[in-house]
Each structure stands twice: as structure tokens, then as C-alpha cells.
C-alpha atoms as a PDB file:
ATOM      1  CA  UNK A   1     -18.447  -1.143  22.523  1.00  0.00           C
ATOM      2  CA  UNK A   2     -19.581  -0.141  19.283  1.00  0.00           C
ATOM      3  CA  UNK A   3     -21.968  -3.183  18.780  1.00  0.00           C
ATOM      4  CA  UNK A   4     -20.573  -4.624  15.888  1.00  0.00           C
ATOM      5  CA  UNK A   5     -20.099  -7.660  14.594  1.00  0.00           C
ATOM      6  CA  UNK A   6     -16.609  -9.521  14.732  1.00  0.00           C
ATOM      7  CA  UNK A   7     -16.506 -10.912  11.069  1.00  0.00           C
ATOM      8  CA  UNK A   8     -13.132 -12.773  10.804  1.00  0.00           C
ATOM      9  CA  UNK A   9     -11.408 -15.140  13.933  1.00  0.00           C
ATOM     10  CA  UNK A  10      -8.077 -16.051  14.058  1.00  0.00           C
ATOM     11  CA  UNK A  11      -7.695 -19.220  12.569  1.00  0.00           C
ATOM     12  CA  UNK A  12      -3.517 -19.239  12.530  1.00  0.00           C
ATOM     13  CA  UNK A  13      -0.302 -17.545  13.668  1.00  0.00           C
ATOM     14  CA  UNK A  14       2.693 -17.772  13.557  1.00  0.00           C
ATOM     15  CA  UNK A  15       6.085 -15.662  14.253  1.00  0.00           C
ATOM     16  CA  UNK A  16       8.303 -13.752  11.252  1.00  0.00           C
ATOM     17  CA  UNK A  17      11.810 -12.928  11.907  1.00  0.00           C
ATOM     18  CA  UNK A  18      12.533 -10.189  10.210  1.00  0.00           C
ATOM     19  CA  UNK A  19      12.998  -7.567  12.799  1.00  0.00           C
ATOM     20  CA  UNK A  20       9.837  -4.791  12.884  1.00  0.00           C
ATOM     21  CA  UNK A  21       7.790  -5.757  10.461  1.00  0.00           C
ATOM     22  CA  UNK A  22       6.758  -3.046   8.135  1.00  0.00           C
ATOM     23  CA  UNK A  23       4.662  -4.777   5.347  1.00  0.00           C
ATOM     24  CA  UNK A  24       2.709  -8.046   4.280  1.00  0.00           C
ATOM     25  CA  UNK A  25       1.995  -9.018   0.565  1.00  0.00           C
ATOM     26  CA  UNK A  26       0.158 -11.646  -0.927  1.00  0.00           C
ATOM     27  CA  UNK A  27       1.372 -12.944  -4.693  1.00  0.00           C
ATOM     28  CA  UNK A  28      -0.894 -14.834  -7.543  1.00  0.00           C
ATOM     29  CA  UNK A  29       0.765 -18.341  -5.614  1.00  0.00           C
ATOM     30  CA  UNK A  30      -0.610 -17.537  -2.214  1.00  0.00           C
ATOM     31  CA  UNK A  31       2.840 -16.791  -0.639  1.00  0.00           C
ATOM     32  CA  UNK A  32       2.974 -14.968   1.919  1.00  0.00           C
ATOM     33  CA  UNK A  33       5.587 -12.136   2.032  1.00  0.00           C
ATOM     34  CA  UNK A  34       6.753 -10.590   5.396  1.00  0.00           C
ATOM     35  CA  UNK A  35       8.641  -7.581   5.023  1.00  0.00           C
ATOM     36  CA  UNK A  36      10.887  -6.151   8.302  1.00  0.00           C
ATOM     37  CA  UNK A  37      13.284  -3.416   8.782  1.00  0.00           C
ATOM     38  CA  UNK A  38      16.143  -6.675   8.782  1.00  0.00           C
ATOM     39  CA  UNK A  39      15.247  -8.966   6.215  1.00  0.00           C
ATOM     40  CA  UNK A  40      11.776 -10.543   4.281  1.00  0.00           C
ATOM     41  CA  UNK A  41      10.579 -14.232   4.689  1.00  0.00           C
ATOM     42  CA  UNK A  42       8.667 -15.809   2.617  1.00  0.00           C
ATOM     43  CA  UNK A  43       5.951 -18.270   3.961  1.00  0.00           C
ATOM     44  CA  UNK A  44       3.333 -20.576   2.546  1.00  0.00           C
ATOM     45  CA  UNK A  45      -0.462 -20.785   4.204  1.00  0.00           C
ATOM     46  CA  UNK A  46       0.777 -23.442   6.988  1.00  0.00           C
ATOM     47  CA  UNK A  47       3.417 -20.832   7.895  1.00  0.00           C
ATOM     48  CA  UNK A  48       6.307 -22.484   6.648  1.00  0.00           C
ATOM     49  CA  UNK A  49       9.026 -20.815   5.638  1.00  0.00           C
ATOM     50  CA  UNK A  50       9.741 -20.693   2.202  1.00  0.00           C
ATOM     51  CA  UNK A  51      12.773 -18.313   1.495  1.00  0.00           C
ATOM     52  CA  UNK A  52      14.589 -15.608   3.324  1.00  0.00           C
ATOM     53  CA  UNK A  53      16.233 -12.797   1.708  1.00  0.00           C
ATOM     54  CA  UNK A  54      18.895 -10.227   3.922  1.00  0.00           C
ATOM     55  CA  UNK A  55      18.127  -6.411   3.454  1.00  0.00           C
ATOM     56  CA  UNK A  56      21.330  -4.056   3.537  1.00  0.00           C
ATOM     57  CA  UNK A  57      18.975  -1.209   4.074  1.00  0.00           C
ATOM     58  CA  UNK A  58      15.505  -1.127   5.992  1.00  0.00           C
ATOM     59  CA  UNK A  59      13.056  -1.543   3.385  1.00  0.00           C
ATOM     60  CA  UNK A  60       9.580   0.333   3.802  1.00  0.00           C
ATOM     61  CA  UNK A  61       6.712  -1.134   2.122  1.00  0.00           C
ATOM     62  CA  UNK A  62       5.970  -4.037  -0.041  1.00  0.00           C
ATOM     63  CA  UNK A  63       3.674  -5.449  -2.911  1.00  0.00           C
ATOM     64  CA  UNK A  64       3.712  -8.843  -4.994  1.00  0.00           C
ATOM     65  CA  UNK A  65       2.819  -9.530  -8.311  1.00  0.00           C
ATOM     66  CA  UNK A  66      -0.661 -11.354  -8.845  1.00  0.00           C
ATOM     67  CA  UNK A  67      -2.351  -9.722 -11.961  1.00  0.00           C
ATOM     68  CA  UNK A  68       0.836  -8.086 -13.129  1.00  0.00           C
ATOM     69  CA  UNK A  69       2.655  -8.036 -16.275  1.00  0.00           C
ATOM     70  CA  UNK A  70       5.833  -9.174 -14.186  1.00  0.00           C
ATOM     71  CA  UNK A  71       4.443 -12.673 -12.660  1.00  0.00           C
ATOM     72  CA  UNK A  72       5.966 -13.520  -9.859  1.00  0.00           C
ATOM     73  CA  UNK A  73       7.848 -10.244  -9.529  1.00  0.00           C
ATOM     74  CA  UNK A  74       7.825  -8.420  -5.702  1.00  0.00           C
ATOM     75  CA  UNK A  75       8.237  -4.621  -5.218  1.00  0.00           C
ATOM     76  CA  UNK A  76       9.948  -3.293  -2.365  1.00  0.00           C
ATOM     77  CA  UNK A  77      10.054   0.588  -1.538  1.00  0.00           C
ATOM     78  CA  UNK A  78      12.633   1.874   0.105  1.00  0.00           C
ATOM     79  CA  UNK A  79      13.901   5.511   1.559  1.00  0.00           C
ATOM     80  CA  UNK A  80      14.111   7.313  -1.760  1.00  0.00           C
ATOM     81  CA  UNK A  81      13.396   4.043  -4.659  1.00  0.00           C
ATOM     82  CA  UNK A  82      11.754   1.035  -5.656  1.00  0.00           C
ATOM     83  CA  UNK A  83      13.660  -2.457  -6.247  1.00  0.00           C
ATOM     84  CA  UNK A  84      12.200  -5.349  -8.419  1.00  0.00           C
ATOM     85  CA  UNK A  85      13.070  -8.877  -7.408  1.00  0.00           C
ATOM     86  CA  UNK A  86      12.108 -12.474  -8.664  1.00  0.00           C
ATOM     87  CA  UNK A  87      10.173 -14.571  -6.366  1.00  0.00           C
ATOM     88  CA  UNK A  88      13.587 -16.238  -5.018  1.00  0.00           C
ATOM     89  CA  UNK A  89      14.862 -12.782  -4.251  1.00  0.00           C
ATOM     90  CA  UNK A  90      17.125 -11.697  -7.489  1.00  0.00           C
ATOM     91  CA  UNK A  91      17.097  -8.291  -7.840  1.00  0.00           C
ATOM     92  CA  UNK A  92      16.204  -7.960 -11.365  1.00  0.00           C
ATOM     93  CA  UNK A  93      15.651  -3.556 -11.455  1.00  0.00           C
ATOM     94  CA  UNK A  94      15.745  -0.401  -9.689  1.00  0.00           C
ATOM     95  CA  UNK A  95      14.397   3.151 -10.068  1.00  0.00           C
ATOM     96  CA  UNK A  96      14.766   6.304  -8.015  1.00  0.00           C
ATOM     97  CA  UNK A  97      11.713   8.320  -6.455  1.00  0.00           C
ATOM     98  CA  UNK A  98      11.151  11.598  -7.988  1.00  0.00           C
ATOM     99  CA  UNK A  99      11.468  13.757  -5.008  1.00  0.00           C
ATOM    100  CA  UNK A 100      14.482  14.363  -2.691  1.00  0.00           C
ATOM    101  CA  UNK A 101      14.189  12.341   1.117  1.00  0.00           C
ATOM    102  CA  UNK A 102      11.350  10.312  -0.752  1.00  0.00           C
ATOM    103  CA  UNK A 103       9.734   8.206   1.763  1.00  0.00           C
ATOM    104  CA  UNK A 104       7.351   4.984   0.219  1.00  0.00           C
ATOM    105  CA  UNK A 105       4.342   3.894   2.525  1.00  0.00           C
ATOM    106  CA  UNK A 106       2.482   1.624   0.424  1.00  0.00           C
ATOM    107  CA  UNK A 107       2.938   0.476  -3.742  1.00  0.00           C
ATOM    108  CA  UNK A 108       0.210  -0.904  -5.903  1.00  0.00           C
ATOM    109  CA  UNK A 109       0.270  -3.099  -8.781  1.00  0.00           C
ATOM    110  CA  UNK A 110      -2.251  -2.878 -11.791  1.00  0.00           C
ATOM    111  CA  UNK A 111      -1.617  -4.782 -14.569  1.00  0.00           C
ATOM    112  CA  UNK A 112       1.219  -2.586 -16.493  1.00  0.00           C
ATOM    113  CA  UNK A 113       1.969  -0.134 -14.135  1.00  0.00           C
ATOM    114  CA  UNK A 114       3.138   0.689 -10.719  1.00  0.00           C
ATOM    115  CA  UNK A 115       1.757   3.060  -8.134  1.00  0.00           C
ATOM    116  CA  UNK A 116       3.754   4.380  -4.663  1.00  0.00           C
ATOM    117  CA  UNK A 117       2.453   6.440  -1.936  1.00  0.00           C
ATOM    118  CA  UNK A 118       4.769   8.982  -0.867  1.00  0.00           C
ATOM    119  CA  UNK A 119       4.837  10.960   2.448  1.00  0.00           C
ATOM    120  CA  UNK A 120       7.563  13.437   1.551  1.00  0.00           C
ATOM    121  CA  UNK A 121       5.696  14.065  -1.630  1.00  0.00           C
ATOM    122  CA  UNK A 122       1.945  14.044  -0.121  1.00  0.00           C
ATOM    123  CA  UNK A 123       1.024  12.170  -3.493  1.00  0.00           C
ATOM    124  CA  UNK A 124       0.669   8.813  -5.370  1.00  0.00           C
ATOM    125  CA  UNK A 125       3.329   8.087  -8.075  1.00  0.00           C
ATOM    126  CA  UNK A 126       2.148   6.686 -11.110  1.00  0.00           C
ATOM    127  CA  UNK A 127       4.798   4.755 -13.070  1.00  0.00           C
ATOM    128  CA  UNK A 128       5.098   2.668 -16.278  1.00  0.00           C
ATOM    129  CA  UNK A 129       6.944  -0.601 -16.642  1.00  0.00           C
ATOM    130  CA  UNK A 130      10.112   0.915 -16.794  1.00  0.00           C
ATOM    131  CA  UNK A 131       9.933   2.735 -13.926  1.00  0.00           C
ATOM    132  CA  UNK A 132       9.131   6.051 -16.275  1.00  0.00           C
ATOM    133  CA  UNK A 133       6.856   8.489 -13.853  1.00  0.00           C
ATOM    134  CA  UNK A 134       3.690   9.166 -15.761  1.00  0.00           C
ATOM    135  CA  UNK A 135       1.499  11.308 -13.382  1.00  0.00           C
ATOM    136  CA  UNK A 136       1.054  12.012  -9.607  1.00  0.00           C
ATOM    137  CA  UNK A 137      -2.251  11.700  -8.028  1.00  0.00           C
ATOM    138  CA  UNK A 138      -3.695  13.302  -5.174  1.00  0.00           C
ATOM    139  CA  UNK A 139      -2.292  16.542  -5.425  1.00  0.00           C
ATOM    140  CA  UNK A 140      -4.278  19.689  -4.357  1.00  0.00           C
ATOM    141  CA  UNK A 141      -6.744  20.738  -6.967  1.00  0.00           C
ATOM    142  CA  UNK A 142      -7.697  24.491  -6.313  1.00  0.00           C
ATOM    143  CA  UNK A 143     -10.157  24.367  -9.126  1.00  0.00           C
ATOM    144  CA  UNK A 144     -12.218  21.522  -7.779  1.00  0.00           C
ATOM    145  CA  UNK A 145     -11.682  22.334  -4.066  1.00  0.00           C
ATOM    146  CA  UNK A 146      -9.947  19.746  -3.069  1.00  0.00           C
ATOM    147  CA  UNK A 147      -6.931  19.934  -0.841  1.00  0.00           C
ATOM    148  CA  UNK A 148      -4.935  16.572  -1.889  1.00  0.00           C
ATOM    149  CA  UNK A 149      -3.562  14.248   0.106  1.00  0.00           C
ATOM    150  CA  UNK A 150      -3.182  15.320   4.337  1.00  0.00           C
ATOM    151  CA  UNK A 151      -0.589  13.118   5.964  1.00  0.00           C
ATOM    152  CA  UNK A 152       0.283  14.237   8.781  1.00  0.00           C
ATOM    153  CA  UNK A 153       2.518  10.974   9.748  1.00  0.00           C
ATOM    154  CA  UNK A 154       4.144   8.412   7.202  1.00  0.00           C
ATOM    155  CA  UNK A 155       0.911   6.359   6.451  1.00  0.00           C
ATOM    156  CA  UNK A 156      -0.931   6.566   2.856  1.00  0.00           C
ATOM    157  CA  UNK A 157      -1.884   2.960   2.114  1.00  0.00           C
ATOM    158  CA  UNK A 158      -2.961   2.427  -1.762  1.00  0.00           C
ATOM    159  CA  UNK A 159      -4.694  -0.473  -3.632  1.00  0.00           C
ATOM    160  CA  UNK A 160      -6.349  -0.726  -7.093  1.00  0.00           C
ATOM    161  CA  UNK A 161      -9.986  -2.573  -7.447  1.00  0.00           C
ATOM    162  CA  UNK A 162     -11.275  -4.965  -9.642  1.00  0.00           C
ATOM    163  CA  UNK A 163     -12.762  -1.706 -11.714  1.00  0.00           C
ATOM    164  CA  UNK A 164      -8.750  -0.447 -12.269  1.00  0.00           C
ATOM    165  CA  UNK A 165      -9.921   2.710  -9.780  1.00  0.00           C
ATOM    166  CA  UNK A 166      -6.987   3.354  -7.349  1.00  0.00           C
ATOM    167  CA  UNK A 167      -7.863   3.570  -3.726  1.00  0.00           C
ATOM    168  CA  UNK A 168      -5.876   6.248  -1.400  1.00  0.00           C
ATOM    169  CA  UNK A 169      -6.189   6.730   1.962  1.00  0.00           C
ATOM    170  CA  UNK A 170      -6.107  10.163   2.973  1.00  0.00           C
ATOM    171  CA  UNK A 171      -5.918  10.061   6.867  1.00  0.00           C
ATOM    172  CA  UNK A 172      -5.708  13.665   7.091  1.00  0.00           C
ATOM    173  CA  UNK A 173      -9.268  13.428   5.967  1.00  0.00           C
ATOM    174  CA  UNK A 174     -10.521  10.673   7.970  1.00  0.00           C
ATOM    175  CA  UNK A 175     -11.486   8.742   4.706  1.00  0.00           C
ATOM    176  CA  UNK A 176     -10.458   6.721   1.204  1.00  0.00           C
ATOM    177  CA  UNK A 177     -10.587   7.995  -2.297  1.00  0.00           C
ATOM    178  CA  UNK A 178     -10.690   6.166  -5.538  1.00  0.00           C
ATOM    179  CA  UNK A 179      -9.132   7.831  -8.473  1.00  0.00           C
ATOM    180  CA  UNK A 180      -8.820   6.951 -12.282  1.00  0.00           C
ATOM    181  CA  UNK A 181      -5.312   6.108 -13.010  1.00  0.00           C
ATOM    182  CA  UNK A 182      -5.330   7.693 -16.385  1.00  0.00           C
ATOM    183  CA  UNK A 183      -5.852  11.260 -15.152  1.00  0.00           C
ATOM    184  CA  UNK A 184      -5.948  11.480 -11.574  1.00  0.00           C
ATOM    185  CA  UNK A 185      -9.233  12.291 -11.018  1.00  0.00           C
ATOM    186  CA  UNK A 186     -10.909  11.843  -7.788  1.00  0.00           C
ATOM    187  CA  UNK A 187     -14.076   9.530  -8.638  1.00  0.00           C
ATOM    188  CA  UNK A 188     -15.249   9.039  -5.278  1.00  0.00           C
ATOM    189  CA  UNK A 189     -14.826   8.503  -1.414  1.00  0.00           C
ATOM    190  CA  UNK A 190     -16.557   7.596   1.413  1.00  0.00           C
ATOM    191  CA  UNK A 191     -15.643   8.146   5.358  1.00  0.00           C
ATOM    192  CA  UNK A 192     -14.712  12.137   6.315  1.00  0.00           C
ATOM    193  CA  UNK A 193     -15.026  13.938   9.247  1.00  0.00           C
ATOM    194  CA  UNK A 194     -18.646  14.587   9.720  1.00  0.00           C
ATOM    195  CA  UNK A 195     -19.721  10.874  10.012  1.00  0.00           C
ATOM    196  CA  UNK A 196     -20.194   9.648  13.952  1.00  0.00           C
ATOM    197  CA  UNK A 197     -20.110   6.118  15.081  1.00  0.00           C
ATOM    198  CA  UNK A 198     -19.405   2.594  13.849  1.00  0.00           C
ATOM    199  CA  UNK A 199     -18.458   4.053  10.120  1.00  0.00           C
ATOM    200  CA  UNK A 200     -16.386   6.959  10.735  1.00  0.00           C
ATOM    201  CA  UNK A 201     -12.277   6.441  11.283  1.00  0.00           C
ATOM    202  CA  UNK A 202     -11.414   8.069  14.736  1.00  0.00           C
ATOM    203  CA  UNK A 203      -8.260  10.241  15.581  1.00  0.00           C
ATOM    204  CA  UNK A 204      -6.335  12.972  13.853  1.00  0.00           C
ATOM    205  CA  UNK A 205      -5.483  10.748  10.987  1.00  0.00           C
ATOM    206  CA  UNK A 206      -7.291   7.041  10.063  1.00  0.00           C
ATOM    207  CA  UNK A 207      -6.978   4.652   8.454  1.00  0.00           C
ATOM    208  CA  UNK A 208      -3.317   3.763   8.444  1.00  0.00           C
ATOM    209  CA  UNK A 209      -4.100   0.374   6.567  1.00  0.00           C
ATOM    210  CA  UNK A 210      -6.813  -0.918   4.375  1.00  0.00           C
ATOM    211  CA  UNK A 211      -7.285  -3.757   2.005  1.00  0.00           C
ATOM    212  CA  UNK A 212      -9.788  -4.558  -0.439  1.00  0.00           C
ATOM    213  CA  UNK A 213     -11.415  -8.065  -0.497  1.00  0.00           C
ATOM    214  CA  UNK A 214     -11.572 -10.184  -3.936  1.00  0.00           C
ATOM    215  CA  UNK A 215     -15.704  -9.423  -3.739  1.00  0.00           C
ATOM    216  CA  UNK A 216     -15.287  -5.351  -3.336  1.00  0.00           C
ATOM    217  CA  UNK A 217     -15.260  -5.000   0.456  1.00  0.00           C
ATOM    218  CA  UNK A 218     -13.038  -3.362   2.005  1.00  0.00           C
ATOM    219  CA  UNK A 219     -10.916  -4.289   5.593  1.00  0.00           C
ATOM    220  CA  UNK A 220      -9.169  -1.344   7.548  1.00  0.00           C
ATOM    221  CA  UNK A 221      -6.768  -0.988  10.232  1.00  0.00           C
ATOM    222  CA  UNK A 222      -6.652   2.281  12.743  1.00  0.00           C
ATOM    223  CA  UNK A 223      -3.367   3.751  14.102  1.00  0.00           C
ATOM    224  CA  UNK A 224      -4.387   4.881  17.812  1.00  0.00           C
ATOM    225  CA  UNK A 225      -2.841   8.585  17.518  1.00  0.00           C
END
């Protein structure tokens, strides 16, 4: 044991059927979104189900709309695009991934644009309303020694603060990096592999997962190879 302290306890459960789940998203309502490789379900906080929509493809990663200019609006990545539907399940717009055999591991909303993690590409997408690319983020940067993103399996989770930094995980690295959207500039990090102990991510490549708490914390989940 690592001697520390168990801050959350399971308060409820219940089962999704939506095949392997892949996904979980939260919107501005407090639905519940449960993406799988079959289907999503949508659930309130008692776990009832809400709505059910049928995939004809396995979707890959999803994110719903809280402080978005689309309320209401749910992103879902799949291999090689992104698909905007309503709240019921419409699908109201599409776009394709830049790169060819894209594959989406996480998306990010800020409040006018869209970000998605990419393995194929090793970066961050940055895209406007429309679904126009605007940058790419964590791409090597010779000049400032820094290697970009290292993912050496399909997991790059992303989430933007209450500040409007974007936060990467960069397994290969053993840590998360905020950037500024704007430019793609790394601002910060914390984790890496020189730390020991209770704050250091273990493995090849951690962490797979993380969230970031409405008061700034963070919460992150470790593959276990």
C-alpha cells in the first residue's frame, strides 16, 4: 500500500448496455452519457435510462456540451471523424480528421471550439465551430526541446480548465501538460519520470484517463501495462 487516502466511495451503480464501453460524458443537465462500441444510453443521476441511440459503426470517444456554444450538443469521435448530435440523438454535422487511419481517444469542448486527441497523429486537433482545423498541439518542438506527444498505445485523454488551458496527457512521459489553445504552447506540467511514490504514474505509459474537478483538482485513472 501506498498509504493514501481513499477520497471518494461508491455511492451508486448501475449496468449500461451498450456493449464495451469506451467513454462517459457529463452535459450542462447532469445526464449521463455512456458511450459503447454498440450503441450510447443516456441516463439521469438515479440511473435511469433516458434515451438510447444505435451506432452503425463503433464509436471511440465522447464529450457533451456544458459551457459550449452548441448547448445540449454531444460529440462523438469515431475511426477517422467527428459527428455532432442533439441531445435526443439527431445527427445535426460531421467533419473528417485530418490525417489518414485517424484514430480519436478523447475530444474537449471550450466554449467555441473543439479539441480531439489523436493516436495516429500523436497530436491534439484544434478546430473551430465548423469543424475548420485551426492548429495541432503537442507536436515535437526541436527548438524548445520538447519531444511532443509519446503514445505508445491509443490513450491521450484531453480536458480544458476553468483558466481555458488545455490539459494533455502524454503517457509516454508519465505526466499531463497544459497548453494555451491559441498557440500551442506548452505552459506547464507536472508528473514525469523522475518522481517516486504516491505522485508519480507507474508503467510504460500513465495516465490513460484523467478528469479535472469543478474546484481545479484533478482525478486520474492508470492502465496496468
Amino acid at each position: 500500500s501506498l498509504g493514501v487516502p481513499i477520497l471518494y466511495q461508491l455511492s451508486r451503480q448501475w449496468a449500461a448496455d451498450v456493449g464495451r464501453p469506451v467513454g462517459v460524458a457529463v452535459d450542462g443537465k447532469d445526464r449521463i452519457y455512456v458511450a459503447g462500441q454498440g450503441r450510447v444510453q443516456v441516463f439521469d443521476q438515479a440511473g435511469t435510462v433516458l434515451a438510447q441511440w444505435e451506432l452503425k459503426e463503433p464509436v471511440r470517444c465522447i464529450a457533451a456540451a456544458a459551457h459550449h456554444f452548441r448547448p445540449g450538443a454531444v460529440y462523438l469521435g469515431y475511426a477517422g471523424r467527428v459527428e455532432i448530435r442533439t441531445e435526443k440523438g439527431e445527427v445535426i454535422g460531421a467533419w473528417p480528421l485530418p490525417v489518414e487511419k485517424a484514430e480519436p481517444t478523447s475530444i474537449a469542448l471550450a466554449e467555441k471550439e473543439i479539441f480531439v486527441a489523436d493516436a495516429a497523429a500523436q497530436c491534439v486537433h484544434r478546430f473551430d465551430a465548423e469543424g475548420k482545423l485551426l492548429g495541432q498541439i503537442g507536436k515535437p518542438d526541436a527548438a524548445r526541446g520538447y519531444p511532443g506527444l509519446i503514445l505508445p498505445s491509443p490513450y491521450c485523454d484531453v480536458a480544458v480548465d476553468g483558466e481555458g488551458l488545455l490539459w494533455v496527457a502524454n503517457p509516454g512521459l508519465l505526466r499531463l501538460e497544459a497548453y494555451r489553445a491559441q498557440d500551442g504552447r506548452l505552459e506547464r506540467f507536472w508528473g514525469g519520470q523522475d518522481l517516486q511514490g504516491a505522485a508519480a504514474f507507474f508503467g510504460c505509459c500513465n495516465p490513460a484517463h484523467f478528469c479535472i474537478l469543478p474546484d481545479g483538482r484533478f482525478v486520474t485513472a492508470e492502465k496496468g501495462r
